[in-house]
Protein backbone atom coordinates (compact mmCIF):
# COMPACT_ATOMS: atom_id res chain seq x y z
CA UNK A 1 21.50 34.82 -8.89
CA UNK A 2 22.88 31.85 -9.39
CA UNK A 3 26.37 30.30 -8.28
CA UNK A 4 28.41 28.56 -10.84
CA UNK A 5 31.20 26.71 -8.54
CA UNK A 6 30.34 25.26 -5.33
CA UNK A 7 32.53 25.29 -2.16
CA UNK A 8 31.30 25.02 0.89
CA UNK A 9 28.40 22.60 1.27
CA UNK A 10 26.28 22.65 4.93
CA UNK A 11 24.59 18.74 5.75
CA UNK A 12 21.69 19.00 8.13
CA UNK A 13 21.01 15.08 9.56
CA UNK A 14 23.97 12.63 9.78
CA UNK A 15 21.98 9.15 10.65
CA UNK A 16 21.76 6.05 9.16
CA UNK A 17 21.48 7.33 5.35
CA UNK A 18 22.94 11.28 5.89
CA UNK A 19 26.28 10.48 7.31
CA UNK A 20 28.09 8.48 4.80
CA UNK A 21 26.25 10.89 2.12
CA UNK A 22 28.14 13.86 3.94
CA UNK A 23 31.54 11.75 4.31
CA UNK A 24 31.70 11.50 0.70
CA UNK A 25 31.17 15.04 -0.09
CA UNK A 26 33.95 15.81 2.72
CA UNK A 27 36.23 13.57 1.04
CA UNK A 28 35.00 14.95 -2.44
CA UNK A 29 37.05 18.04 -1.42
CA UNK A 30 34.31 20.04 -0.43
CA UNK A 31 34.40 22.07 2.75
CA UNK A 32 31.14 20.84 4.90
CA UNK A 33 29.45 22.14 8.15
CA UNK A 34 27.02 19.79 9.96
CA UNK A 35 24.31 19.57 12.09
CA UNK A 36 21.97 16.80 13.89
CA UNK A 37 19.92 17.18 16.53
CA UNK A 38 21.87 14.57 18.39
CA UNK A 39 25.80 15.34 17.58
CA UNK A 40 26.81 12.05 18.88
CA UNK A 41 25.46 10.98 15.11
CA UNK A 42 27.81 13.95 13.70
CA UNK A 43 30.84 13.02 16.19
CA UNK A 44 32.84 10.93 13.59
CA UNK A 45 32.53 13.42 10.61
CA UNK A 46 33.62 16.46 12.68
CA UNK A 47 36.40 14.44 13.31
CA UNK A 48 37.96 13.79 10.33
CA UNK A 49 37.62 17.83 9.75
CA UNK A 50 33.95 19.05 9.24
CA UNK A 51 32.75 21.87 11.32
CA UNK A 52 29.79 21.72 13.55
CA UNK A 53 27.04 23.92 13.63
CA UNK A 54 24.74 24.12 17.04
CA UNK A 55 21.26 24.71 14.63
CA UNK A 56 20.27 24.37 10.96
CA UNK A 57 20.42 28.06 10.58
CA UNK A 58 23.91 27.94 11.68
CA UNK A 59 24.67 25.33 9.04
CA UNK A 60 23.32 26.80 6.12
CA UNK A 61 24.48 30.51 6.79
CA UNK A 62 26.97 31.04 4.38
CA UNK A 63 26.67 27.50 2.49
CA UNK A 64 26.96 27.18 -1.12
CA UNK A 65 24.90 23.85 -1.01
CA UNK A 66 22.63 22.72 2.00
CA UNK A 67 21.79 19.16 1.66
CA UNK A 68 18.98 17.72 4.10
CA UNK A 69 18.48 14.20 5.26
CA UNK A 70 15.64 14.28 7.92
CA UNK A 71 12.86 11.57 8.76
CA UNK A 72 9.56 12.83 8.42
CA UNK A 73 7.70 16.10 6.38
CA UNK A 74 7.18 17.42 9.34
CA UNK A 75 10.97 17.43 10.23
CA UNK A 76 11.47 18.86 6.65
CA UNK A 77 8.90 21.45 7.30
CA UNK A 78 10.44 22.82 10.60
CA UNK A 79 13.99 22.74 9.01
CA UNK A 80 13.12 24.99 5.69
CA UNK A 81 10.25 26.69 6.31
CA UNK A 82 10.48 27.76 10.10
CA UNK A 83 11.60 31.58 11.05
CA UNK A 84 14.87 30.50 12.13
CA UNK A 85 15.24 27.83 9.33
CA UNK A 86 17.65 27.32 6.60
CA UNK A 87 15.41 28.97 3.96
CA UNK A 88 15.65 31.90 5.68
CA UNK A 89 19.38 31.99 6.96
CA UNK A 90 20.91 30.44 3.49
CA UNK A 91 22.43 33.55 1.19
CA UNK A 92 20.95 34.66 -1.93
CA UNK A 93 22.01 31.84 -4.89
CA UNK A 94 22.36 28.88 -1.99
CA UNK A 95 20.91 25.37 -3.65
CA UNK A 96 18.68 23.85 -1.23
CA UNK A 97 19.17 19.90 -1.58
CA UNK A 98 16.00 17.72 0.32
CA UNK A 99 16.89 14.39 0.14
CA UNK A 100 14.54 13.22 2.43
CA UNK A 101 11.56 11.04 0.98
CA UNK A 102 9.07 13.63 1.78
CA UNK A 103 5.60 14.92 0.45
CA UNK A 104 5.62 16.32 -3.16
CA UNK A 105 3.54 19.13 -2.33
CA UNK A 106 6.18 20.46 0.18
CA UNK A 107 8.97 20.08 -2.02
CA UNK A 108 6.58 22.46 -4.78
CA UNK A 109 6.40 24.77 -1.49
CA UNK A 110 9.84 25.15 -0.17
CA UNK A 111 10.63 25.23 -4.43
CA UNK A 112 8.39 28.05 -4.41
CA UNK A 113 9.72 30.05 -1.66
CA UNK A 114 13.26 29.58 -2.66
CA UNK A 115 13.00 31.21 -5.86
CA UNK A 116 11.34 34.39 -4.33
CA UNK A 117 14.08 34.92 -2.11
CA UNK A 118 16.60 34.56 -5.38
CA UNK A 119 17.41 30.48 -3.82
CA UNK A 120 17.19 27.38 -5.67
CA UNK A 121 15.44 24.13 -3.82
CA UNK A 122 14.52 21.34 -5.41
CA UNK A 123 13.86 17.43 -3.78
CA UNK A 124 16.32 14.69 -4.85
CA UNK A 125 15.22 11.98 -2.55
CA UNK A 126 17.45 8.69 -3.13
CA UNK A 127 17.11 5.15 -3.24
CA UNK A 128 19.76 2.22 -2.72
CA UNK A 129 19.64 1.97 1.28
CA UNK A 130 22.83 2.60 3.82
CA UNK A 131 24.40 0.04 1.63
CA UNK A 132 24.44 1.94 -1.27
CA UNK A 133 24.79 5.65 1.16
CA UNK A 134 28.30 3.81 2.16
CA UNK A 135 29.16 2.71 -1.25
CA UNK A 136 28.58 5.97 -2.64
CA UNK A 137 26.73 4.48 -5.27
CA UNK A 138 23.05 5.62 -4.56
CA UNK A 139 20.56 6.33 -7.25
CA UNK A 140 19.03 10.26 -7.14
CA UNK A 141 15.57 11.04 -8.11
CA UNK A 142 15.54 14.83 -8.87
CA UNK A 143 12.89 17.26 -8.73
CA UNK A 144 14.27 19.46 -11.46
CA UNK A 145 15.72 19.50 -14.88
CA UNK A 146 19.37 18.92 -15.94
CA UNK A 147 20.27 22.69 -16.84
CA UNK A 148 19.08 23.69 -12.88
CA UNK A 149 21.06 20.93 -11.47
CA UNK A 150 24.52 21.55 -13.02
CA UNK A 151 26.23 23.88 -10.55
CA UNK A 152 25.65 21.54 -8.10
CA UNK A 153 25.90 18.12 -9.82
CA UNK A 154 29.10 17.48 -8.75
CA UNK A 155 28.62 17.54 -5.22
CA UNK A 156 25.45 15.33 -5.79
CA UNK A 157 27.83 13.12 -8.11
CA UNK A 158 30.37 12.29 -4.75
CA UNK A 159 27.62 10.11 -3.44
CA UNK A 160 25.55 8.92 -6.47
CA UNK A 161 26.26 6.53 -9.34
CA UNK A 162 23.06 7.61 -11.44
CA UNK A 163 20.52 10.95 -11.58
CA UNK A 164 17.49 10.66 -12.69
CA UNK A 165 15.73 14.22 -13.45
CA UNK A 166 12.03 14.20 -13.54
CA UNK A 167 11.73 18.18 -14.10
CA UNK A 168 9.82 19.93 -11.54
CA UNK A 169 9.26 20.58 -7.99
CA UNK A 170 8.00 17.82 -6.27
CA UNK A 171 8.23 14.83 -9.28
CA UNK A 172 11.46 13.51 -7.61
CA UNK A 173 9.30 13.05 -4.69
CA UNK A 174 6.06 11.73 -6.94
CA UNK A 175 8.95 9.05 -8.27
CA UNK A 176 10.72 7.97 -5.25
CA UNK A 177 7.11 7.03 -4.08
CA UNK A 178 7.07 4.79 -6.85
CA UNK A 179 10.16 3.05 -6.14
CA UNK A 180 8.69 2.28 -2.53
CA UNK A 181 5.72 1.42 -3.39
CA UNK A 182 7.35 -1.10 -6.21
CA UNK A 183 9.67 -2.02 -3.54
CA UNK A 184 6.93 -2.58 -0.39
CA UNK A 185 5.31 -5.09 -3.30
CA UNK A 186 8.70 -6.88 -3.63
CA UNK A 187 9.34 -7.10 0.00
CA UNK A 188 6.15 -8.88 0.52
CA UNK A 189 6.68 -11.04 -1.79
CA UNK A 190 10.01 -12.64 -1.25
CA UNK A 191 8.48 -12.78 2.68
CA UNK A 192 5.52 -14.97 1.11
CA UNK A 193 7.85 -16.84 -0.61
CA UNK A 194 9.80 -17.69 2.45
CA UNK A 195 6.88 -18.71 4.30
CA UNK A 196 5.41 -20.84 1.33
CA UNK A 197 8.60 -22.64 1.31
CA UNK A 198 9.79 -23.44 4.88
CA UNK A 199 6.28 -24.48 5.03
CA UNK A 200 6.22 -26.69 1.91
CA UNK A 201 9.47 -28.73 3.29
CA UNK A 202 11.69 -26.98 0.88
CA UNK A 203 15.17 -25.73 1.47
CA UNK A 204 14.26 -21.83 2.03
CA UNK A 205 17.89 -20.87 0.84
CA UNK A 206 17.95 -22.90 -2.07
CA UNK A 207 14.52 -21.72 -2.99
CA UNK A 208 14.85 -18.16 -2.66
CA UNK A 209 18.27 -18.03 -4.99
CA UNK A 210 16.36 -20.68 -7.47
CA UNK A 211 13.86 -17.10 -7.24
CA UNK A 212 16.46 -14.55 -7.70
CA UNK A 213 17.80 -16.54 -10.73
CA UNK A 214 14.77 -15.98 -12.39
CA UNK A 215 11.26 -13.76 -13.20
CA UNK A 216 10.40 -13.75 -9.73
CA UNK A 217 13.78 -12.27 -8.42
CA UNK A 218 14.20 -8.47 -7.09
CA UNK A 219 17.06 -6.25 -5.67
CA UNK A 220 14.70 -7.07 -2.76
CA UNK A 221 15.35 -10.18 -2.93
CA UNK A 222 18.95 -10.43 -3.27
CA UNK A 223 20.02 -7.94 -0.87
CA UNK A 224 16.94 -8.48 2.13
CA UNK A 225 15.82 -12.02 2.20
CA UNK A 226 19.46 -13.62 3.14
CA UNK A 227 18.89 -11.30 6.39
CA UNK A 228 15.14 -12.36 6.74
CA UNK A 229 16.83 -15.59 6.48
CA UNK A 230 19.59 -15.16 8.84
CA UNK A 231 17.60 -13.37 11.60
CA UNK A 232 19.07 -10.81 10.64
CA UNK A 233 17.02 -7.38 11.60
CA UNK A 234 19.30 -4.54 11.77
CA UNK A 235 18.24 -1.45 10.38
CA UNK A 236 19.56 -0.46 6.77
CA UNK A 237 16.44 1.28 5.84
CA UNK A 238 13.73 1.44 9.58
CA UNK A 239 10.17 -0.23 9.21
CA UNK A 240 8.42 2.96 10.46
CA UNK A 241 9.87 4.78 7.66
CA UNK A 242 8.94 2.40 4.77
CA UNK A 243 5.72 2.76 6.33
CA UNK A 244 5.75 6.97 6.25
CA UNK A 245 6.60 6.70 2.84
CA UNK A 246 3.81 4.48 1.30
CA UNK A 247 1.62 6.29 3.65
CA UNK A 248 2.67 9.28 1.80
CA UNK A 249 2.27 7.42 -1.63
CA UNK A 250 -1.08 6.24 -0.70
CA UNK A 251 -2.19 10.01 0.12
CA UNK A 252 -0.69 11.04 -2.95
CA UNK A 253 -3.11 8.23 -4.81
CA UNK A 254 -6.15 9.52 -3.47
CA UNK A 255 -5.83 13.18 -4.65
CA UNK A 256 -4.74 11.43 -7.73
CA UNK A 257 -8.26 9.37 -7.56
CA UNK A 258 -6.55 6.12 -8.05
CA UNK A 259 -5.79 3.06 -5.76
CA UNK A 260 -2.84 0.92 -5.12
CA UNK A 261 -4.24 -2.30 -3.68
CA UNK A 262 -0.67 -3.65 -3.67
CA UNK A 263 0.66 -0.45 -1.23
CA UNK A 264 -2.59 -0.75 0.75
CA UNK A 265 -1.52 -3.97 1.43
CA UNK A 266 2.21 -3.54 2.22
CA UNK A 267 1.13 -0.37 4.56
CA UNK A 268 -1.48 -2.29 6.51
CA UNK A 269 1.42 -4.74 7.38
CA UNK A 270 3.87 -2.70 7.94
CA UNK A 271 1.90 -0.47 10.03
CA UNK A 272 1.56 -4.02 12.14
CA UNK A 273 4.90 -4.72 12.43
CA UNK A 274 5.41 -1.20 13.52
CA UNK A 275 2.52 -1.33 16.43
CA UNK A 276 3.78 -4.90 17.80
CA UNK A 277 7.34 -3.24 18.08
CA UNK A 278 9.20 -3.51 15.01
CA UNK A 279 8.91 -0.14 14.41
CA UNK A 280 13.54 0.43 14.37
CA UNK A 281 14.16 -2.92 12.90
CA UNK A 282 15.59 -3.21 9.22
CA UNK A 283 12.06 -3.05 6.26
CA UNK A 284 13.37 -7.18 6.41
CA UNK A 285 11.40 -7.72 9.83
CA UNK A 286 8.50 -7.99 7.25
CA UNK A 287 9.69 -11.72 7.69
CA UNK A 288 8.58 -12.07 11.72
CA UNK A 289 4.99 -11.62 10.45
CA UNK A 290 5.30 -15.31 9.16
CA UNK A 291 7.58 -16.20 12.35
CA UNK A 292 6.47 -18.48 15.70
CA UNK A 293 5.79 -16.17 18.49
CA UNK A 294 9.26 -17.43 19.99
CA UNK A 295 10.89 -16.30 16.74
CA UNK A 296 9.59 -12.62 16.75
CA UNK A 297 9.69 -12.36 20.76
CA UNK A 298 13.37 -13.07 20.32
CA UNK A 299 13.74 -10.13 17.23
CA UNK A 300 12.11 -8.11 19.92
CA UNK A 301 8.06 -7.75 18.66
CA UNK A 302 5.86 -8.43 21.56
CA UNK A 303 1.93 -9.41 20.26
CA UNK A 304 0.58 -7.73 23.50
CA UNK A 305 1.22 -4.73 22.60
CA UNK A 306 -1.71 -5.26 19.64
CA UNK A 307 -4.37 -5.97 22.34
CA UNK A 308 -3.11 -3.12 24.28
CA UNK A 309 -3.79 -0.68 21.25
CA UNK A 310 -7.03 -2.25 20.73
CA UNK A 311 -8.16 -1.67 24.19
CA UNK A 312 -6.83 2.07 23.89
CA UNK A 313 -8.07 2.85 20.25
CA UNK A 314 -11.67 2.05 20.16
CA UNK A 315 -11.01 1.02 16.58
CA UNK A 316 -8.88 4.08 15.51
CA UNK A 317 -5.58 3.41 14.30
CA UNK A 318 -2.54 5.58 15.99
CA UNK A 319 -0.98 5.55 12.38
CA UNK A 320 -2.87 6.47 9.23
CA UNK A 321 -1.81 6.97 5.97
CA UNK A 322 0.80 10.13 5.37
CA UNK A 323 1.41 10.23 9.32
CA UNK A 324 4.22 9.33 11.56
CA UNK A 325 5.76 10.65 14.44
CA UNK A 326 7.45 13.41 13.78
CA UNK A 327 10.77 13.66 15.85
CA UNK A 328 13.02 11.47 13.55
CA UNK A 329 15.94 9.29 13.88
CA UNK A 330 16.33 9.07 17.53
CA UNK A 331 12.49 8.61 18.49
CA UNK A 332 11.48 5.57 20.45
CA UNK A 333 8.32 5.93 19.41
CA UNK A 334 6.13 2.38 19.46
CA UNK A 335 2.47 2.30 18.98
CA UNK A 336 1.27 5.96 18.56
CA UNK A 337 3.04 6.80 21.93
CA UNK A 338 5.68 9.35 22.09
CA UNK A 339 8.67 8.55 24.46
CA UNK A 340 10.86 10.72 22.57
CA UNK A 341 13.84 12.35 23.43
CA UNK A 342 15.19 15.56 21.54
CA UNK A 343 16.23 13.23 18.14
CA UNK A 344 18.47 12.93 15.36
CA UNK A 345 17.54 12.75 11.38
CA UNK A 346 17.58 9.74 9.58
C-alpha cells in the first residue's frame, strides 16, 4: 500500500534542528502532531496550531508522514523499533522519515521492518545546521531512490532547498557520515589556522577572510570561525554530537577495513573538548583547544575535569567510537557521567 497525497504529518523531537523543520511543514499547510520528551521544546509549535501527542505512538497513530529528529541510535532505536513505538502504532502505507544522523545499519533495519508491515522508512539525515533548519534551506541526504520518495517529497521539500538520493536503506546515512567527516577535517583546520595566526602576529580576521577568499576556504569557515573568533559558543550544531557522528563514521570504516586518519583525529579532539566540558557548546568550541586557560574557563571548559577522568578511568576512555549517551537533547551529560533528566531530541 502506498499513499499518494499526504496530509497529516506526526514530528517526533522539536530541539535545536527538529523544531523549525516541523514549523515549516506546519506552515507548508500540512496538519502536524508533535511530540518531545520535554514539551517545553514543543510549547511554541503547539501554539501556533499543532497538536500534541503525550508519546511517539500517539504521534504517529494515524500520520500520513512521521518525521524523526532524535540525538543518538539508541534514541532512534527506542522510538521505531520498541513495542510501543511508532513502527508499530503508524497505519499500513505511513512513510517513516529518520532524519537523525544515525547508524546505517539501523536505518537497513527499521527499512526492513517497515516494508513487512506494508510501511515505507527510509533515513534522510540533513546537513546545513539550525541556520539552514530556520532558513528552510537544508540539504537532504536520502536513503532511497526518487520514485519511493515522491509521495512524500513535498513535505520534505517545505524544509529543504536540495535532495540528494543515494538509493537504499542506510546510504543516506553512509553519506551524511561523509559530510561530517569532510566537515570535522574543515573545522580543524580553520581552528589551526586561527591559532597559527594570532600566534604569528597577524590580524586573525583579516587572515581568515584572506582564507575564505581562496583554496583554503570552507562553508566551515565562513559560517564558524567569525564565532570562534567572537567567543562566540552557542550551540547551532552540539560538540557531543559531532563527536557521535564521526564516532559512528569511524565504526562504519572499520567494517569497511579502511581508516580515516583525518576523522581519527577530529574525534580524539572532540572527544576532549567534550570530557573538559564542552560537551553543549556550538562544534566552534573546537577553537578553546588553542585558547589560554582564562579563555576556555570563561567559555565554561574546566581542565580538571581531565585529571579527574584519568584518576577514574585507569586508561579507559568513557567515550569510544560509535557511543554516546543516549538520552538526547536535554542530557547534562559531561565526562561519561549521567546526570540526566527525562530529555528532549535534538
Amino acid at each position: 500500500m502506498t499513499l499518494q497525497h499526504i496530509d497529516t504529518v506526526a514530528f517526533i523531537g522539536t530541539g535545536i534542528m527538529g523544531a523549525p523543520i516541523a514549523r515549516h511543514i506546519m506552515e507548508a499547510g500540512y496538519r502536524l502532531t508533535v511530540h518531545n520528551r520535554t514539551r517545553e521544546k514543543a510549547d511554541a509549535l503547539v501554539a501556533a496550531g499543532a497538536a500534541w501527542a503525550d508519546t511517539p505512538a500517539q504521534a504517529a497513530a494515524g500520520a500520513d508522514a512521521v518525521f524523526t529528529m532524535l540525538g543518538y541510535p539508541e534514541d532512534v532505536e527506542d522510538a521505531y523499533l520498541a513495542t510501543d513505538g511508532v513502527l508499530r502504532a503508524s497505519k499500513k502505507g505511513a512513510y517513516l522519515i529518520d532524519l537523525t544522523t544515525s547508524s546505517p545499519d539501523l536505518a537497513r533495519d527499521i527499512h526492513d521492518a517497515a516494508e513487512v508491515d506494508d510501511k515505507h522508512a527510509f533515513d534522510c539525515p540533513v546537513t546545513g545546521g539550525q541556520e539552514g533548519a530556520e532558513a528552510g534551506t537544508l540539504t537532504a541526504i536520502i536513503g532511497a531512490d526518487e520514485a519511493t520518495v515522491a509521495p512524500v517529497l513535498p513535505v520534505i521539500a517545505s524544509f529543504s532547498a536540495k535532495q540528494y538520493y543515494f538509493g537504499g536503506a542506510g546510504k543516506g546515512q553512509m553519506a551524511k557520515l561523509a559530510n561530517q567527516v569532510s566537515l570535522a577535517s574543515c573545522m580543524l583546520g580553520y581552528a589551526d589556522a586561527m591559532a597559527l595566526a594570532e600566534q604569528g602576529g597577524l590580524d586573525v580576521a583579516e587572515t581568515l577572510e584572506m582564507i575564505g577568499d581562496g583554496m583554503g576556504g570552507s562553508v566551515a569557515l565562513q559560517r564558524l570561525a567569525p564565532r570562534s573568533f567572537a567567543g562566540d559558543y552557542a550551540p547551532g550544531f552540539l560538540a557531543e554530537h559531532l563527536r557521535k557522528d564521526l564516532g559512528l563514521a569511524l565504526s562504519a570504516a572499520e567494517d569497511l577495513d579502511i581508516t580515516l586518519p583525518g576523522a581519527d583525529t577530529a574525534y580524539t579532539l572532540y572527544d576532549l573538548l567534550c570530557q573538559v566540558g564542552g560537551s553543549r557548546l556550538g562544534t566552534q568550541a573546537i577553537s578553546l583547544l588553542y585558547a589560554d586557560q582564562a579563555t576556555g574557563e570563561a567559555a565554561g571548559l574546566d581542565w580538571s575535569k581531565l585529571d579527574d577522568e584519568n584518576e577514574h578511568d585507569h586508561g579507559h576512555h568513557h567515550h569510544h567510537h560509535g557511543e554516546g549517551c543516549e538520552h538526547g537533547e536535554d542530557c547534562d551529560c559531561e565526562d561519561g557521567h549521567c546526570h540526566c533528566h527525562e530529555g528532549g531530541e535534538a
